[in-house]
N, C-alpha and C. Protein backbone atom coordinates (compact mmCIF):
# COMPACT_ATOMS: atom_id res chain seq x y z
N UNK A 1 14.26 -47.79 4.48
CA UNK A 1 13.36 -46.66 4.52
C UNK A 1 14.12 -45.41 4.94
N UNK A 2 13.34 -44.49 4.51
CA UNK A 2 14.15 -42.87 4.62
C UNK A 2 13.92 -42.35 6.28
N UNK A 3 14.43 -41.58 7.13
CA UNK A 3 14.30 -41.47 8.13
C UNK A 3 13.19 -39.76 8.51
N UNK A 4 12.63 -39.94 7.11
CA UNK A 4 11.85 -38.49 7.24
C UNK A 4 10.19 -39.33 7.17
N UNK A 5 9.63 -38.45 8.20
CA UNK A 5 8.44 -39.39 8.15
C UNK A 5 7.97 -39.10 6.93
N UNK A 6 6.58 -39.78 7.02
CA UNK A 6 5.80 -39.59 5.93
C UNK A 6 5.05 -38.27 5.88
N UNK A 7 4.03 -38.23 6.60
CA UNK A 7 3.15 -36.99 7.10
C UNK A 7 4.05 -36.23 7.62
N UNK A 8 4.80 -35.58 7.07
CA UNK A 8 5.48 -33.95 7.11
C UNK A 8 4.81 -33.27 6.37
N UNK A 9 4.74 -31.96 6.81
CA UNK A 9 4.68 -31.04 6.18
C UNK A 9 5.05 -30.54 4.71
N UNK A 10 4.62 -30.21 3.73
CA UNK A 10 4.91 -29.36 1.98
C UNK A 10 6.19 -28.59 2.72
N UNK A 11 7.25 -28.50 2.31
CA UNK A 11 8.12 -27.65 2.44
C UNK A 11 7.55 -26.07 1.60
N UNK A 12 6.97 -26.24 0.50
CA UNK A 12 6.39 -25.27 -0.14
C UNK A 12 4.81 -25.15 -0.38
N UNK A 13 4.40 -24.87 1.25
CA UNK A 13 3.03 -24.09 1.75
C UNK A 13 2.84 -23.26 0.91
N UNK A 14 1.56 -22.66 0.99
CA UNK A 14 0.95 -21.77 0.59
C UNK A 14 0.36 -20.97 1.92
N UNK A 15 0.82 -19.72 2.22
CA UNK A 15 -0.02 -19.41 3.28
C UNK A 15 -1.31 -19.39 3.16
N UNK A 16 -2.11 -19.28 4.53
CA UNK A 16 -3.35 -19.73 4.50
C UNK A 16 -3.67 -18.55 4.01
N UNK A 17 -3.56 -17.29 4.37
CA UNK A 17 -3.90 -16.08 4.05
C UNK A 17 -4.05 -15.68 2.62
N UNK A 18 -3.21 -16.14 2.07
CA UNK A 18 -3.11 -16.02 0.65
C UNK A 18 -4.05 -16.87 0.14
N UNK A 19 -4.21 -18.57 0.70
CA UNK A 19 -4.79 -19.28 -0.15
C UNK A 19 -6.75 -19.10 0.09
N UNK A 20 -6.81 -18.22 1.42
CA UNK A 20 -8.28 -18.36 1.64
C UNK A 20 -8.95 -16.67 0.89
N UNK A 21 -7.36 -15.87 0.44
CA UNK A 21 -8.01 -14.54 0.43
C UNK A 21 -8.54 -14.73 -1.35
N UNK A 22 -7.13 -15.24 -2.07
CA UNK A 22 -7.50 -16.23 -3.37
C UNK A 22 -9.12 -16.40 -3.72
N UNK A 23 -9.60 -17.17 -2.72
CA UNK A 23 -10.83 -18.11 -2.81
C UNK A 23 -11.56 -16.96 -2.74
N UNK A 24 -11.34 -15.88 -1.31
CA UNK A 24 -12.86 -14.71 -1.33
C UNK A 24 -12.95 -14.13 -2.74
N UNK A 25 -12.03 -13.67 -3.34
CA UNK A 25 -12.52 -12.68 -3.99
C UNK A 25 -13.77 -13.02 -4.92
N UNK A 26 -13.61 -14.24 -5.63
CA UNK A 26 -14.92 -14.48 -6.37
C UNK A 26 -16.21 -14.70 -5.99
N UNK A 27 -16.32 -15.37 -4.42
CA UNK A 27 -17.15 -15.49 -3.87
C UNK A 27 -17.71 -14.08 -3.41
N UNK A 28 -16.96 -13.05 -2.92
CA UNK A 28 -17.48 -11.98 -2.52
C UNK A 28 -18.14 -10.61 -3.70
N UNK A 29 -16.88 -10.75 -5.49
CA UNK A 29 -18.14 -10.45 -6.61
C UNK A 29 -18.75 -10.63 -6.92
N UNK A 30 -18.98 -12.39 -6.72
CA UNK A 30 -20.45 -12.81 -7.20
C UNK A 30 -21.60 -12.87 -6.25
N UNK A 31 -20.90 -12.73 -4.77
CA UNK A 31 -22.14 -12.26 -3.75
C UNK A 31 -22.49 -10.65 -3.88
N UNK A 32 -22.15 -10.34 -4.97
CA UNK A 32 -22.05 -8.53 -4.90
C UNK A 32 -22.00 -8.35 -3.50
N UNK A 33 -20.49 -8.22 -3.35
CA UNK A 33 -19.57 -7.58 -2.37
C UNK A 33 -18.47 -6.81 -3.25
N UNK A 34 -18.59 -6.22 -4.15
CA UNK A 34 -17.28 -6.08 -4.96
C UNK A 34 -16.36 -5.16 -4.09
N UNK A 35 -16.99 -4.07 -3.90
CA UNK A 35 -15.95 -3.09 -3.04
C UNK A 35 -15.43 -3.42 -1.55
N UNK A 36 -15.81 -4.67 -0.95
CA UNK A 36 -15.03 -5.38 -0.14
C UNK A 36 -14.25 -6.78 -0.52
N UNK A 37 -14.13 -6.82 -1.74
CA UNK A 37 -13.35 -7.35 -2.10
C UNK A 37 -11.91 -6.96 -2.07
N UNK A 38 -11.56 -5.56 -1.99
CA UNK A 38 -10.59 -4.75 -1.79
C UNK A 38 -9.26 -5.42 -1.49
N UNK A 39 -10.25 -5.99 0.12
CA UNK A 39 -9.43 -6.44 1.26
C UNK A 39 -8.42 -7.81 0.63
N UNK A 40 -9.02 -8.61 0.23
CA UNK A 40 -8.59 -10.38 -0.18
C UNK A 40 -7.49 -9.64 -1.42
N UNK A 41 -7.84 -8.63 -2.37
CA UNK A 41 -7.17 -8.60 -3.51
C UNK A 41 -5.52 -7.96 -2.91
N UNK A 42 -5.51 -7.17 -1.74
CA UNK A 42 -4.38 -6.66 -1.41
C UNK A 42 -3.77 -8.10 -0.21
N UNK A 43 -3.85 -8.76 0.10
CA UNK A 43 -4.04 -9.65 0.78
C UNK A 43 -2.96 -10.51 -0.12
N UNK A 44 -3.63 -11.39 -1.03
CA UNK A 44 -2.83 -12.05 -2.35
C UNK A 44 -1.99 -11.41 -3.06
N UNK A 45 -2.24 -9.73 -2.62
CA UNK A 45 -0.97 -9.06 -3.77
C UNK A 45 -0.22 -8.67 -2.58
N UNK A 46 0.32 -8.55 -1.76
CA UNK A 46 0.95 -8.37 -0.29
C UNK A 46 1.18 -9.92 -0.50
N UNK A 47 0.88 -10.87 -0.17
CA UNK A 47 1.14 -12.15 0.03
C UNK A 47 2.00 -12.85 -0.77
N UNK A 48 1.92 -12.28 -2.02
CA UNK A 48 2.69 -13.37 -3.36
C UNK A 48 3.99 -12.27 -3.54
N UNK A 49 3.71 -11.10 -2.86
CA UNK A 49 5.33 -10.50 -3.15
C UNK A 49 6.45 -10.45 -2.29
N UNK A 50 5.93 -11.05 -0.63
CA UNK A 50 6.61 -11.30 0.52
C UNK A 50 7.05 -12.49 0.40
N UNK A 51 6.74 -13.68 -0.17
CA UNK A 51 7.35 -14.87 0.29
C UNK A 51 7.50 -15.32 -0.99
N UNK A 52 8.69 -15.58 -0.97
CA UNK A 52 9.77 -16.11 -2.27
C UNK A 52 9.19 -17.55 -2.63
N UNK A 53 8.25 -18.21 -2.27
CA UNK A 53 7.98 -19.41 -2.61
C UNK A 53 6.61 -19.15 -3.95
N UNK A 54 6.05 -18.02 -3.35
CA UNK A 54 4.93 -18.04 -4.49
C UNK A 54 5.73 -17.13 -5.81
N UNK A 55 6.57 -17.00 -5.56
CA UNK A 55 7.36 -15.97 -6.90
C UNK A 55 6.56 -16.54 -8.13
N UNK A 56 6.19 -17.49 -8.76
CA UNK A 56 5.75 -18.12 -10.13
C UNK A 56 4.21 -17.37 -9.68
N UNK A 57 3.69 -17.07 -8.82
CA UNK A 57 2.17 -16.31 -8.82
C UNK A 57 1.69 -14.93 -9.17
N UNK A 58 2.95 -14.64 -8.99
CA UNK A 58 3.40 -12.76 -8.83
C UNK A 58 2.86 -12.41 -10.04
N UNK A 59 2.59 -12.83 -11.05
CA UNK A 59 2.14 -12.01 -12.25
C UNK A 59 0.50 -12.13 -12.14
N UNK A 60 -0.06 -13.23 -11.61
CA UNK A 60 -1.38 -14.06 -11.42
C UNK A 60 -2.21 -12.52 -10.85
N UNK A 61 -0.98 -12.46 -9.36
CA UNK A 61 -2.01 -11.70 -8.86
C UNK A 61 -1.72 -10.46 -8.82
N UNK A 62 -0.83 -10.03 -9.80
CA UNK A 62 -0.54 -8.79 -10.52
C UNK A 62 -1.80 -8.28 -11.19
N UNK A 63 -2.15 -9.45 -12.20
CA UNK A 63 -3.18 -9.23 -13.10
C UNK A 63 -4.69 -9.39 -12.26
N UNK A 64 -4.80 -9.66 -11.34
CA UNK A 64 -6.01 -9.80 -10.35
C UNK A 64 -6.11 -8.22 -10.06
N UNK A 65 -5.21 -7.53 -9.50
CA UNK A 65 -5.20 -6.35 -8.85
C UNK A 65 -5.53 -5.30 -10.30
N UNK A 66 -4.87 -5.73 -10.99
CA UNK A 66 -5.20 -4.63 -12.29
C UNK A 66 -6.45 -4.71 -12.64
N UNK A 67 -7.35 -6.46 -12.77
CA UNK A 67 -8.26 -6.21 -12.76
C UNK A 67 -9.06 -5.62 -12.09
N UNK A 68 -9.12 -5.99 -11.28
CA UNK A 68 -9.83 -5.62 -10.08
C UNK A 68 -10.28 -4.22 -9.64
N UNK A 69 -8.79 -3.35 -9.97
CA UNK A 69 -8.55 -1.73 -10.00
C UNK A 69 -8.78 -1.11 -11.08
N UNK A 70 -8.96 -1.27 -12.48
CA UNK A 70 -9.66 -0.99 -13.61
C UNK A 70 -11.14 -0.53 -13.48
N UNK A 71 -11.88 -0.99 -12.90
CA UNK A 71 -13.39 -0.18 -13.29
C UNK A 71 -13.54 0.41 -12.12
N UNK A 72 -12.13 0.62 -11.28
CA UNK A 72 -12.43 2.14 -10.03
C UNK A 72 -12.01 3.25 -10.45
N UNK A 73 -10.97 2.46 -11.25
CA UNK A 73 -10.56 4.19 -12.05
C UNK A 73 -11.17 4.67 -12.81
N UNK A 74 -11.80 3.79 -13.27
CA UNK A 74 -12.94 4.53 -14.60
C UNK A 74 -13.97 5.10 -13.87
């Protein structure tokens, strides 16, 4: 047997921050909260560009923020 336990830790977490701000945003447009949604969308886009592990997300929540920022500019 290997000398690494079993129940360790993902070496490649997801912060919680990222993974719970992820989850608000839909819950908070479809609770019509849209304009506090703000918060979760900069949250995941701050989050996926600081830590080199979510690098494969970076476009995800690229395109979240564009959405998201599209019918404020209009």
């Amino acid at each position: 047997m290997s000398t690494q336990s079993i129940l360790a830790p993902a070496s490649r977490r997801t912060p919680r921050s990222v993974f719970v701000s992820a989850w608000a945003v839909p819950v908070l447009v479809l609770g019509q909260f849209s304009m506090l949604a703000i918060v979760p969308v900069v949250l995941v886009l701050v989050g996926t560009l600081r830590h080199p592990g979510l690098r494969p997300l970076r476009p995800y929540s690229a395109a979240l923020a564009a959405i998201y920022a599209t019918p404020l500019v209009i």
